[in-house]
PDB file of N, CA and C in Angstrom:
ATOM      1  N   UNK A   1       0.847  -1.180   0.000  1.00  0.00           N
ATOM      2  CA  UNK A   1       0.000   0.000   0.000  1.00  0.00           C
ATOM      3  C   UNK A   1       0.891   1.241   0.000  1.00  0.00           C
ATOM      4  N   UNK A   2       0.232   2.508  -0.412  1.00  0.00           N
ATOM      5  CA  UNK A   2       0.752   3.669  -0.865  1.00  0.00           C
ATOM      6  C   UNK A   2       0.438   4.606   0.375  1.00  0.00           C
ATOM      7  N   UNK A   3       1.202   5.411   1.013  1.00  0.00           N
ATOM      8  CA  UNK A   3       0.149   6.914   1.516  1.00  0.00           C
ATOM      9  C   UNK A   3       0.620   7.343   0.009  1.00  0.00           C
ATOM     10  N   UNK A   4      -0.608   8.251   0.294  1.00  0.00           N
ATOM     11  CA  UNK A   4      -1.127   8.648  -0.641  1.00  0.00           C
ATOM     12  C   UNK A   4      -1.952  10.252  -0.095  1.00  0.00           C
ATOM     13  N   UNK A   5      -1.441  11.532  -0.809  1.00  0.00           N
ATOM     14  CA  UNK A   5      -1.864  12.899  -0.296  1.00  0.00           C
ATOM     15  C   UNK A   5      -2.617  13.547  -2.218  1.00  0.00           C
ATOM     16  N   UNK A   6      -3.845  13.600  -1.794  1.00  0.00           N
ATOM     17  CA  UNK A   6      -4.430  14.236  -3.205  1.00  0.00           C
ATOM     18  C   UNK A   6      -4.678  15.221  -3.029  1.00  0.00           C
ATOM     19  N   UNK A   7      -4.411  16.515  -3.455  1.00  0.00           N
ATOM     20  CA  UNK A   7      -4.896  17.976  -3.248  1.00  0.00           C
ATOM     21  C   UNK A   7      -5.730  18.037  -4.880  1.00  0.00           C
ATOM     22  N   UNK A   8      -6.020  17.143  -5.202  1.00  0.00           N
ATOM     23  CA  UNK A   8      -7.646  17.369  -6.278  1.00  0.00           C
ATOM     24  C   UNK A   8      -8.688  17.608  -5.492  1.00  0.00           C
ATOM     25  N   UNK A   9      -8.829  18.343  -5.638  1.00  0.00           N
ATOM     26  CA  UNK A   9     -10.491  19.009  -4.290  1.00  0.00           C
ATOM     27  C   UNK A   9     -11.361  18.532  -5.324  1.00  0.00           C
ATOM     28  N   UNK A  10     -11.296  18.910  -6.644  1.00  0.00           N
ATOM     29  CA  UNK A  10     -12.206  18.775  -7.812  1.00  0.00           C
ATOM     30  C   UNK A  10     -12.760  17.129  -7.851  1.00  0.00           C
ATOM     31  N   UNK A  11     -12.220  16.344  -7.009  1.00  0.00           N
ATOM     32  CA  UNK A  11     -12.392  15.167  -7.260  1.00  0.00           C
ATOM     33  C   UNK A  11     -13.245  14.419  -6.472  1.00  0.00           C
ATOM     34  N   UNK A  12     -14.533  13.677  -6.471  1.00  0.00           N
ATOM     35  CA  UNK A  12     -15.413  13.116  -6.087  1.00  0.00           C
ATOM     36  C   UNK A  12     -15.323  12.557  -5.344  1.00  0.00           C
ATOM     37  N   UNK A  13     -14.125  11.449  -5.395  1.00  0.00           N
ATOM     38  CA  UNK A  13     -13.545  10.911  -4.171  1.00  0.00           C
ATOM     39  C   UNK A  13     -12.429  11.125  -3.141  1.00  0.00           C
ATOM     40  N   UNK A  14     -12.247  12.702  -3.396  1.00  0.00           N
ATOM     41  CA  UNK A  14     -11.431  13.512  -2.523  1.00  0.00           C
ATOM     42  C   UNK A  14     -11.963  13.646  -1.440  1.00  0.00           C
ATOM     43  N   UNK A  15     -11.308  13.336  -0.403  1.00  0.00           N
ATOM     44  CA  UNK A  15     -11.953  13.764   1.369  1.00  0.00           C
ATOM     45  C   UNK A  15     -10.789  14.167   2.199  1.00  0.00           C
ATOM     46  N   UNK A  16     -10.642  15.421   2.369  1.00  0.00           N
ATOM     47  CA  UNK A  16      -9.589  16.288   3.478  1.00  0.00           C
ATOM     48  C   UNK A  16      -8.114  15.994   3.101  1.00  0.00           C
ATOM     49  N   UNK A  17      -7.694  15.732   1.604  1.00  0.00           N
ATOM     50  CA  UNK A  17      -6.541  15.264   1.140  1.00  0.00           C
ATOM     51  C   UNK A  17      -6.614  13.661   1.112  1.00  0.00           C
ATOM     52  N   UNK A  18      -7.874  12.963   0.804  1.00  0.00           N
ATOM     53  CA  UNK A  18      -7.610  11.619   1.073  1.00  0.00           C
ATOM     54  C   UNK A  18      -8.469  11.177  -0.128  1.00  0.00           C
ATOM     55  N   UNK A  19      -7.846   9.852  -0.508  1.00  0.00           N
ATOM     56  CA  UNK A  19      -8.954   9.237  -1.336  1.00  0.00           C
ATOM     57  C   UNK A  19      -9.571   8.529  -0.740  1.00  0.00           C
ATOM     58  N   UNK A  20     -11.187   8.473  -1.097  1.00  0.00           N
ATOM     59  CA  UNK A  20     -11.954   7.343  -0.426  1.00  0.00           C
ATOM     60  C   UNK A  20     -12.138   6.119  -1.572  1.00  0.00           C
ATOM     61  N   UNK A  21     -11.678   6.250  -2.651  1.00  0.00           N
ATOM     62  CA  UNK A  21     -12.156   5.154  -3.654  1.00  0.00           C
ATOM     63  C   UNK A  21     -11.188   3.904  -3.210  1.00  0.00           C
ATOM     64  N   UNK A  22     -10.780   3.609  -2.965  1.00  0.00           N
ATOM     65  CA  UNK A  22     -10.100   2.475  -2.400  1.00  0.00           C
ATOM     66  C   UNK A  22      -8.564   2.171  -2.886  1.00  0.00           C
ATOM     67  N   UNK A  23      -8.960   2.338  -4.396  1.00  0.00           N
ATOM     68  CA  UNK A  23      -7.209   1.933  -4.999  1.00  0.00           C
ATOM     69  C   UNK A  23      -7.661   3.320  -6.439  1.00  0.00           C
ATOM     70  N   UNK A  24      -6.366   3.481  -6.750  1.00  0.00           N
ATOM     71  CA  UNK A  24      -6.728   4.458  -8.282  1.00  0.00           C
ATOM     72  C   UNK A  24      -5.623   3.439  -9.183  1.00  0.00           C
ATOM     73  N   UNK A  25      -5.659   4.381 -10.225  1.00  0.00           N
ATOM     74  CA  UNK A  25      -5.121   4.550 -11.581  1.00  0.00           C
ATOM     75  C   UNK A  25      -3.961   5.610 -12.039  1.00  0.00           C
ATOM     76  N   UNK A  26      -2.985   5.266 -11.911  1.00  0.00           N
ATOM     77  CA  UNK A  26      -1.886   6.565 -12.140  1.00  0.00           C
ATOM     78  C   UNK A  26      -1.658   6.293 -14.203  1.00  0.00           C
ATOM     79  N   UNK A  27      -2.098   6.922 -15.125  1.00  0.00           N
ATOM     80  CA  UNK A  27      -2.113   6.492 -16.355  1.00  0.00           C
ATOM     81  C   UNK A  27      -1.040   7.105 -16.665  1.00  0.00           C
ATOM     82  N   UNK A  28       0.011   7.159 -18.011  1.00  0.00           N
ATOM     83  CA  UNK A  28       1.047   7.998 -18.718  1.00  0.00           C
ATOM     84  C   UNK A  28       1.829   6.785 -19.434  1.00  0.00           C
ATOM     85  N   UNK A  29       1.039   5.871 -20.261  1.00  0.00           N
ATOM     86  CA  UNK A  29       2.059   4.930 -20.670  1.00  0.00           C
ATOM     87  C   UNK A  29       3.266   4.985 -21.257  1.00  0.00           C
ATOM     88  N   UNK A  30       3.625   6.486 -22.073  1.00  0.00           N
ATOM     89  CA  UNK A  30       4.678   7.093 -22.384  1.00  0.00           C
ATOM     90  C   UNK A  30       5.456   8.136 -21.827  1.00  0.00           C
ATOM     91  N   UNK A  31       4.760   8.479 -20.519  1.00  0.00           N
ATOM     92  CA  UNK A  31       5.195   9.725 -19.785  1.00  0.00           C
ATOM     93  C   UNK A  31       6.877  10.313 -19.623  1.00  0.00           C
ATOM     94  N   UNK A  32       7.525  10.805 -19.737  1.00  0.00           N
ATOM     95  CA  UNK A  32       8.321  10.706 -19.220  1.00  0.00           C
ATOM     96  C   UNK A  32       9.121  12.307 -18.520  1.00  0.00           C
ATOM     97  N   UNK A  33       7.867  12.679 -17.718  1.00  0.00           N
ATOM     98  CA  UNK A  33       7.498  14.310 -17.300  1.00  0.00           C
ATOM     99  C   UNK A  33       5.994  13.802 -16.328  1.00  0.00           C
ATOM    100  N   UNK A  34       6.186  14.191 -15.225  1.00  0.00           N
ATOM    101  CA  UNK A  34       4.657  14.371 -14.552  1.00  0.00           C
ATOM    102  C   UNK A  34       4.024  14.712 -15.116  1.00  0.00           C
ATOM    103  N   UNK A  35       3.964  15.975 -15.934  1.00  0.00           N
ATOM    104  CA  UNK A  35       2.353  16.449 -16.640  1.00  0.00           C
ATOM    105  C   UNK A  35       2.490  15.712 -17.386  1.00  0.00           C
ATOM    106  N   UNK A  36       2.568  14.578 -17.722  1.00  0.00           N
ATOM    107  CA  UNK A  36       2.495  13.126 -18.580  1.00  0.00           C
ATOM    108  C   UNK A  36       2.232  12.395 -17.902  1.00  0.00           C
ATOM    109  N   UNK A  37       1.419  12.500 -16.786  1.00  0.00           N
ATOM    110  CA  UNK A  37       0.838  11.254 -16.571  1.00  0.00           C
ATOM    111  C   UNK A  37      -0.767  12.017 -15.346  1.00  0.00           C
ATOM    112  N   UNK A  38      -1.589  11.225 -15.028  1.00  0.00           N
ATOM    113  CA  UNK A  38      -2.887  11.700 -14.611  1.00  0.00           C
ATOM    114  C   UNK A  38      -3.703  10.439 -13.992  1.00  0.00           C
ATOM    115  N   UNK A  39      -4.045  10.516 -12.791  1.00  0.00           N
ATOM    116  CA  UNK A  39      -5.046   9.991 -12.088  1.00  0.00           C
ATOM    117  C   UNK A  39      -6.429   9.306 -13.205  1.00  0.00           C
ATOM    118  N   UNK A  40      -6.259   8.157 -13.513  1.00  0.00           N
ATOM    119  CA  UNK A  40      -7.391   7.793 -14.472  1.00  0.00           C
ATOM    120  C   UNK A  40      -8.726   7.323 -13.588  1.00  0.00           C
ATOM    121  N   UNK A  41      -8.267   7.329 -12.290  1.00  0.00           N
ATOM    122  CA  UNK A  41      -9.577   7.099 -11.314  1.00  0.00           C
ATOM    123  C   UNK A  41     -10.490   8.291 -11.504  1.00  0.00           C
ATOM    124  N   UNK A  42     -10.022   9.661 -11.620  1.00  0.00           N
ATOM    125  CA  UNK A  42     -10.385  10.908 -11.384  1.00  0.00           C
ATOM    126  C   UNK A  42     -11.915  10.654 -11.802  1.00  0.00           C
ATOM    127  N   UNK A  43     -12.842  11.354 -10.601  1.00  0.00           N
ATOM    128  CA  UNK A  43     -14.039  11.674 -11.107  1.00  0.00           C
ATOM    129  C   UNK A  43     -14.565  13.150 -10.566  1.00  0.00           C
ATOM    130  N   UNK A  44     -15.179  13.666 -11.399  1.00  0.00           N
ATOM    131  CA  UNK A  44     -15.668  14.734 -11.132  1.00  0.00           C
ATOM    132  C   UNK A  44     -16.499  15.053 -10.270  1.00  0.00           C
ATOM    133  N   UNK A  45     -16.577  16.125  -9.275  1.00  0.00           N
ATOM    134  CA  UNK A  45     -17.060  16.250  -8.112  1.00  0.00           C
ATOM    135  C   UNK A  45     -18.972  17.063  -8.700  1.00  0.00           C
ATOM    136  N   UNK A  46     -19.731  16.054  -8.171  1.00  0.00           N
ATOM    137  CA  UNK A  46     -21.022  16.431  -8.824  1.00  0.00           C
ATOM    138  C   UNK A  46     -22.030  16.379  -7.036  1.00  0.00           C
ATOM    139  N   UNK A  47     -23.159  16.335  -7.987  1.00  0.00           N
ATOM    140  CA  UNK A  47     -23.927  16.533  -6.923  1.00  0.00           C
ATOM    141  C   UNK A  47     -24.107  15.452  -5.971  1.00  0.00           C
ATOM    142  N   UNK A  48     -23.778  14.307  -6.754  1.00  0.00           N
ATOM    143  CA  UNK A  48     -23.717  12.857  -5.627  1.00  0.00           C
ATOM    144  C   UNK A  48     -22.513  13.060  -4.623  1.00  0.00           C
ATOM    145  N   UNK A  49     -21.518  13.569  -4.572  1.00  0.00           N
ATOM    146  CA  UNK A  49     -20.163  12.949  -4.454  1.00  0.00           C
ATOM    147  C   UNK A  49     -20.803  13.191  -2.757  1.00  0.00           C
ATOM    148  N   UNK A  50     -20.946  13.885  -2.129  1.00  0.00           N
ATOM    149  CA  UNK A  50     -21.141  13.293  -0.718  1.00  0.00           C
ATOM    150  C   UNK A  50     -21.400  11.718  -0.509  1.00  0.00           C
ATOM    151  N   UNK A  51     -22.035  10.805  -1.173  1.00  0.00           N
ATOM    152  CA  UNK A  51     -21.919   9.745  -0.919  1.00  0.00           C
ATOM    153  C   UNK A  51     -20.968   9.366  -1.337  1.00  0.00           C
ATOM    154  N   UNK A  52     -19.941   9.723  -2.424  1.00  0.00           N
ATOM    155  CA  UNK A  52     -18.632   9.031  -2.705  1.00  0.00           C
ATOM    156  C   UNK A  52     -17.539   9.028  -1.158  1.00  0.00           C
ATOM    157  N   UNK A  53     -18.021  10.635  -0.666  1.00  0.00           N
ATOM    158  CA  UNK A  53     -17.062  10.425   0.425  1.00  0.00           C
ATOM    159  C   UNK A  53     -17.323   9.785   1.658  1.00  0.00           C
ATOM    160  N   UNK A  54     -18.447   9.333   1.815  1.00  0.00           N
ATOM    161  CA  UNK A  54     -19.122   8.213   3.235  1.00  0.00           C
ATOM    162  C   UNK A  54     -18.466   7.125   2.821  1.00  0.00           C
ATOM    163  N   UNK A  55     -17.530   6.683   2.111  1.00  0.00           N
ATOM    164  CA  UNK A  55     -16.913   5.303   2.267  1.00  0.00           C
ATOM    165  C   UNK A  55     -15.509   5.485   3.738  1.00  0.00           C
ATOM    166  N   UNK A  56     -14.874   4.323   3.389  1.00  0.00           N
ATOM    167  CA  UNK A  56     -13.453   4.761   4.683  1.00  0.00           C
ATOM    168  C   UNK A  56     -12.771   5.519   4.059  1.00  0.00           C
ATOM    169  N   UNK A  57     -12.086   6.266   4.953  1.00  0.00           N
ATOM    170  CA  UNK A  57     -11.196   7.481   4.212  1.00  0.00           C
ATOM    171  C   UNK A  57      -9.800   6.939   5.071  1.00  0.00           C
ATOM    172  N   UNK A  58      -8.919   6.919   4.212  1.00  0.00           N
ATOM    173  CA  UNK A  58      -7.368   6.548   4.189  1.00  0.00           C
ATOM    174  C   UNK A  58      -6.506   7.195   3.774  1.00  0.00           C
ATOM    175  N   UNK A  59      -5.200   7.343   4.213  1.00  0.00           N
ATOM    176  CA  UNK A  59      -4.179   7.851   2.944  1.00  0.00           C
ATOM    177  C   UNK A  59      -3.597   6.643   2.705  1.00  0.00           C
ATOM    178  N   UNK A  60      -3.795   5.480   3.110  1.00  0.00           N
ATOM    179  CA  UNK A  60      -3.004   4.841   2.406  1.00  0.00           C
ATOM    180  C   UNK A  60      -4.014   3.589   1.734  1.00  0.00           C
ATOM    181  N   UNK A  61      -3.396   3.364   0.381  1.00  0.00           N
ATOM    182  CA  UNK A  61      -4.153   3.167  -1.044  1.00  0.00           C
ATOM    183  C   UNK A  61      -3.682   2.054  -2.094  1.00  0.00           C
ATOM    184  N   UNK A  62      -4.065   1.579  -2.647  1.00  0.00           N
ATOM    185  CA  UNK A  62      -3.428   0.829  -3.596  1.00  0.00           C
ATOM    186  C   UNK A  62      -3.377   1.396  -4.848  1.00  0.00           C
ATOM    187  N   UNK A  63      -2.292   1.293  -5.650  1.00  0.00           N
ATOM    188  CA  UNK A  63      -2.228   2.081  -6.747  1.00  0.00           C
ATOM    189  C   UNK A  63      -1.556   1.687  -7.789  1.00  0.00           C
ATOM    190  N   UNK A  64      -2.321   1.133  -8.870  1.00  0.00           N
ATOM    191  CA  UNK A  64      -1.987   0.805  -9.968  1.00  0.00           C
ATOM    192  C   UNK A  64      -1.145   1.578 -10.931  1.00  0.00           C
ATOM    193  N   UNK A  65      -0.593   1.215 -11.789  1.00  0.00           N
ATOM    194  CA  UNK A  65       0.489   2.481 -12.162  1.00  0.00           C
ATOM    195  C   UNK A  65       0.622   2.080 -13.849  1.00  0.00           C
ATOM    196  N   UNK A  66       0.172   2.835 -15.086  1.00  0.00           N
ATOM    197  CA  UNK A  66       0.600   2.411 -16.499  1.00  0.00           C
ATOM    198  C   UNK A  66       1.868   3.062 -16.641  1.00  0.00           C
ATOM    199  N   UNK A  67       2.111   4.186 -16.183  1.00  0.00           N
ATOM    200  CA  UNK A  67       3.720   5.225 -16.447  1.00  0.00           C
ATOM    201  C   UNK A  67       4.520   4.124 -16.338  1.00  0.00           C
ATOM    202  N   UNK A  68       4.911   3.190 -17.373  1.00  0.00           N
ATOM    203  CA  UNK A  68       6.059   2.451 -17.495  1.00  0.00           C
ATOM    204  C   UNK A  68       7.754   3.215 -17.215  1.00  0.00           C
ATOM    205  N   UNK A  69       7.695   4.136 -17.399  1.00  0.00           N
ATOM    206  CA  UNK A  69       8.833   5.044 -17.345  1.00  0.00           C
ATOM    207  C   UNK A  69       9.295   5.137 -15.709  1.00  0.00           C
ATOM    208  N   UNK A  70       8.381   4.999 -14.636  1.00  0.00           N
ATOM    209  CA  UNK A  70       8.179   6.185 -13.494  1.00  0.00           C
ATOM    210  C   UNK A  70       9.413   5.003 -12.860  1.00  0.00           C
ATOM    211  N   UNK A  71      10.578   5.182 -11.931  1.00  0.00           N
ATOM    212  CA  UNK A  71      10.894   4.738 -11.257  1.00  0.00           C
ATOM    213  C   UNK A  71      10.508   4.045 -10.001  1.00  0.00           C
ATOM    214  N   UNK A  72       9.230   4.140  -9.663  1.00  0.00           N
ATOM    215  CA  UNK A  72       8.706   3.483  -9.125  1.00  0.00           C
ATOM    216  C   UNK A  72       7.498   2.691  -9.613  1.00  0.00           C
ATOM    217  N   UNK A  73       7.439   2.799 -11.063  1.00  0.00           N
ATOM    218  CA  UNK A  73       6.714   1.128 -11.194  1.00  0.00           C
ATOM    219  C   UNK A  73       7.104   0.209 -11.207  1.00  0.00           C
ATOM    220  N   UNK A  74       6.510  -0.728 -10.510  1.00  0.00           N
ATOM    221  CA  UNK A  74       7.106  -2.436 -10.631  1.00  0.00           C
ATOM    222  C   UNK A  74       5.703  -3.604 -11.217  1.00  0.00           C
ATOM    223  N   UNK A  75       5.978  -3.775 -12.200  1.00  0.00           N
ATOM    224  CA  UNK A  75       4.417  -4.571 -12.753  1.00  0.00           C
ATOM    225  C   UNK A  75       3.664  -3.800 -12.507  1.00  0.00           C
ATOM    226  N   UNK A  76       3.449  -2.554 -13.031  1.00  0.00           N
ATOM    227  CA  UNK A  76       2.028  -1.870 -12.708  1.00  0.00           C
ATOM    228  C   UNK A  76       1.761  -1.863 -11.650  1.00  0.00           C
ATOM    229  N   UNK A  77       2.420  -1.496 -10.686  1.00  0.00           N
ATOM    230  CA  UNK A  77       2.246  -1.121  -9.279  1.00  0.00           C
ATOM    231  C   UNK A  77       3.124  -0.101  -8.671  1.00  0.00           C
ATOM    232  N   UNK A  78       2.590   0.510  -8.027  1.00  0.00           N
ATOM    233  CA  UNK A  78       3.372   1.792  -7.901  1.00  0.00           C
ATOM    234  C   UNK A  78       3.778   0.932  -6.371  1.00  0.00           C
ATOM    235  N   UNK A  79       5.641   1.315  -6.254  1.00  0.00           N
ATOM    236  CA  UNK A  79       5.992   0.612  -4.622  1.00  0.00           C
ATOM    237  C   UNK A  79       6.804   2.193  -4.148  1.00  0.00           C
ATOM    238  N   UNK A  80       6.243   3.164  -4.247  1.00  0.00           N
ATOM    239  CA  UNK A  80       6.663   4.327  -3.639  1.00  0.00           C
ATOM    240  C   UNK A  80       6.020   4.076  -2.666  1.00  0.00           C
ATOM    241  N   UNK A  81       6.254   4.537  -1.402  1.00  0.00           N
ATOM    242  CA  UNK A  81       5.935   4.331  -0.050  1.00  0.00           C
ATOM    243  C   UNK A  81       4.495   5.738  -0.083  1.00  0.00           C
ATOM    244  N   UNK A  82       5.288   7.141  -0.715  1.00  0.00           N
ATOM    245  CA  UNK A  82       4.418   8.339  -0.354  1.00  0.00           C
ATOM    246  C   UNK A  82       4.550   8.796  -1.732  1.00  0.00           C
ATOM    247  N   UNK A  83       2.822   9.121  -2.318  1.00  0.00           N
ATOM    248  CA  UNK A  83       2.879   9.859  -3.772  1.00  0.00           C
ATOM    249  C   UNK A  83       2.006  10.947  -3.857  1.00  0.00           C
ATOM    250  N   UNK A  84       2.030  11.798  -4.030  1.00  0.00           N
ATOM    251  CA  UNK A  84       1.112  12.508  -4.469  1.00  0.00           C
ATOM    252  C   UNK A  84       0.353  12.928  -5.793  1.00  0.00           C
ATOM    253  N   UNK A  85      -0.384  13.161  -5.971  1.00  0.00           N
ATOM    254  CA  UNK A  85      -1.885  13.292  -7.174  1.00  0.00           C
ATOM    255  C   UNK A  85      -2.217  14.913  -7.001  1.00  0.00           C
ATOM    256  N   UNK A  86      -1.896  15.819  -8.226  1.00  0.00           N
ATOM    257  CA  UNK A  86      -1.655  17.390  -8.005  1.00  0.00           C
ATOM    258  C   UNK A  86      -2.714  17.317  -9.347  1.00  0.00           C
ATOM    259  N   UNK A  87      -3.236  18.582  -8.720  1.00  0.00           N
ATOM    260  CA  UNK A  87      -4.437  18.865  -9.305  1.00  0.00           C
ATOM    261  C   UNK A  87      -5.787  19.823  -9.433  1.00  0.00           C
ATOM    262  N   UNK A  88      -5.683  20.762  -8.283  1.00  0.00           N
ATOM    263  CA  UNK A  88      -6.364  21.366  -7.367  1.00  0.00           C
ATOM    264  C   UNK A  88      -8.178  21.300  -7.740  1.00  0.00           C
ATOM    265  N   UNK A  89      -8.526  22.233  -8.723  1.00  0.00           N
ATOM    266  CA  UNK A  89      -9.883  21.920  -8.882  1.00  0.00           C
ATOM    267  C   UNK A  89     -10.127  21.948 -10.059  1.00  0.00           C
ATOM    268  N   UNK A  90      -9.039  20.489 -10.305  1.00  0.00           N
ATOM    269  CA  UNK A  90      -9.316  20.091 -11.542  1.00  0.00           C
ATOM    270  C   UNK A  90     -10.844  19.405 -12.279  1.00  0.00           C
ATOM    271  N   UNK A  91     -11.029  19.300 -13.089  1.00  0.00           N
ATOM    272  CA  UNK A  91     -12.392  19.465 -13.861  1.00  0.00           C
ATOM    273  C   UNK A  91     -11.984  17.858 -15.188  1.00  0.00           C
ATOM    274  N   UNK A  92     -11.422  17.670 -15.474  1.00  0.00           N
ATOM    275  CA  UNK A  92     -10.851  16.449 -15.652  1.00  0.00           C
ATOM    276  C   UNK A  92      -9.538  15.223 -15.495  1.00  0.00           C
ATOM    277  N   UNK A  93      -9.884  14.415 -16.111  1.00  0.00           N
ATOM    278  CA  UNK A  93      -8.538  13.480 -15.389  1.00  0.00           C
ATOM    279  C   UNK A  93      -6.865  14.137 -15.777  1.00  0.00           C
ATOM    280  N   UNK A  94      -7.398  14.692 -17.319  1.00  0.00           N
ATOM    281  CA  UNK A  94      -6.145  15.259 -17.568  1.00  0.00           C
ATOM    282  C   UNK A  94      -5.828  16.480 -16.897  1.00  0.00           C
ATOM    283  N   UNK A  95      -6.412  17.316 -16.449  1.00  0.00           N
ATOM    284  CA  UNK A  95      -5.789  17.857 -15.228  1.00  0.00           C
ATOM    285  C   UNK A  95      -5.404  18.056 -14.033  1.00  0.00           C
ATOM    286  N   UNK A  96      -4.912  16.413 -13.825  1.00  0.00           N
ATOM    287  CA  UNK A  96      -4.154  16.052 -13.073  1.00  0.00           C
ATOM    288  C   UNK A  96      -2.774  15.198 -13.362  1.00  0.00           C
ATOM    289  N   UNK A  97      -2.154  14.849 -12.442  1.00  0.00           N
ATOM    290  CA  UNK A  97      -0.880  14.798 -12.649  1.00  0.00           C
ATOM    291  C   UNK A  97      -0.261  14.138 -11.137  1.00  0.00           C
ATOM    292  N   UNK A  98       0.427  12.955 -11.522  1.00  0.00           N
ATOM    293  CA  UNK A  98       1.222  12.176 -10.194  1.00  0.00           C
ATOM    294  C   UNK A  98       2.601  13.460 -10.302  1.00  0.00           C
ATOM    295  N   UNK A  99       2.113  13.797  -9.150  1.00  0.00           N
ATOM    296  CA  UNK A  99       3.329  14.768  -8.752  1.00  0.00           C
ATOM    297  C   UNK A  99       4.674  14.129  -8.034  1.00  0.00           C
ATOM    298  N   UNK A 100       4.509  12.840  -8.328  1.00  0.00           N
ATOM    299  CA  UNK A 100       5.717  11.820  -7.751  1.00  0.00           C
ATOM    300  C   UNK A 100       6.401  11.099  -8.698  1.00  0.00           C
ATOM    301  N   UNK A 101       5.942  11.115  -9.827  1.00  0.00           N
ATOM    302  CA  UNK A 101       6.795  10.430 -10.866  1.00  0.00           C
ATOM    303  C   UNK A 101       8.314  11.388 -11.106  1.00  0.00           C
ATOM    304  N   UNK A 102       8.907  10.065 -10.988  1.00  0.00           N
ATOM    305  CA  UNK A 102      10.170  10.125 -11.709  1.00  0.00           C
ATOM    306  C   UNK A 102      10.710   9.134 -12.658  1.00  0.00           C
ATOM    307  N   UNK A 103      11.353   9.618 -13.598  1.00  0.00           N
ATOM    308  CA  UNK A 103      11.314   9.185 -14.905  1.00  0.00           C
ATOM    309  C   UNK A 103      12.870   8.257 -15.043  1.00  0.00           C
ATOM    310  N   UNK A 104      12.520   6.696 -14.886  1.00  0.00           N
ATOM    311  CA  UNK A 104      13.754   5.842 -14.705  1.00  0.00           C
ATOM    312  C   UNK A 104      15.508   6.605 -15.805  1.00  0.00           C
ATOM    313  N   UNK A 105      14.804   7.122 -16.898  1.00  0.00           N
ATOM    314  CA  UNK A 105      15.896   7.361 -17.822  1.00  0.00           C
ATOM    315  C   UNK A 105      17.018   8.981 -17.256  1.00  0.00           C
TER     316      UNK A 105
END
């Protein structure tokens, strides 16, 4: 498992810097730059999302990872201990961004 700190407020399953969705999606299969890569869990904060956030709230997360590049993928799994997801009130997935990738090359 990941901690995990999201400052996407914009995001549905954002709660006080936390995700409540259980595990995400870090996408950028070619990334090799943070703004190359983006939270593919991301959902937009609508009129439901109060029930998105009544689930458990955690920072720490499971997190799938496509950024083949990122130094911390291992099989599509992100084994960074602490990552962050930058984004503020972002409005889609692409405006966000793993603010923890680093790029093996």
């Amino acid at each position: 498992m990941t901690f995990l700190d999201c400052s996407v407020t914009g995001c549905a399953y954002n709660a006080d810097r936390c995700c409540c969705k259980g595990d995400i999606c870090v996408e950028g299969k070619e990334a090799h730059r943070e703004q190359e890569t983006c939270c593919g869990s991301f959902k937009e904060r609508g009129e439901n999302s109060a029930q998105n956030t009544a689930k458990r709230i955690s920072k720490e997360i499971e997190v799938s990872c496509e950024a083949c590049n990122c130094m911390f993928n291992e099989n599509k799994k992100c084994c960074a201990d602490h990552i962050g997801i930058a984004g503020g009130s972002a409005c889609t997935c692409g405006e966000t961004e793993c603010a923890s990738f680093r790029c093996k090359e």
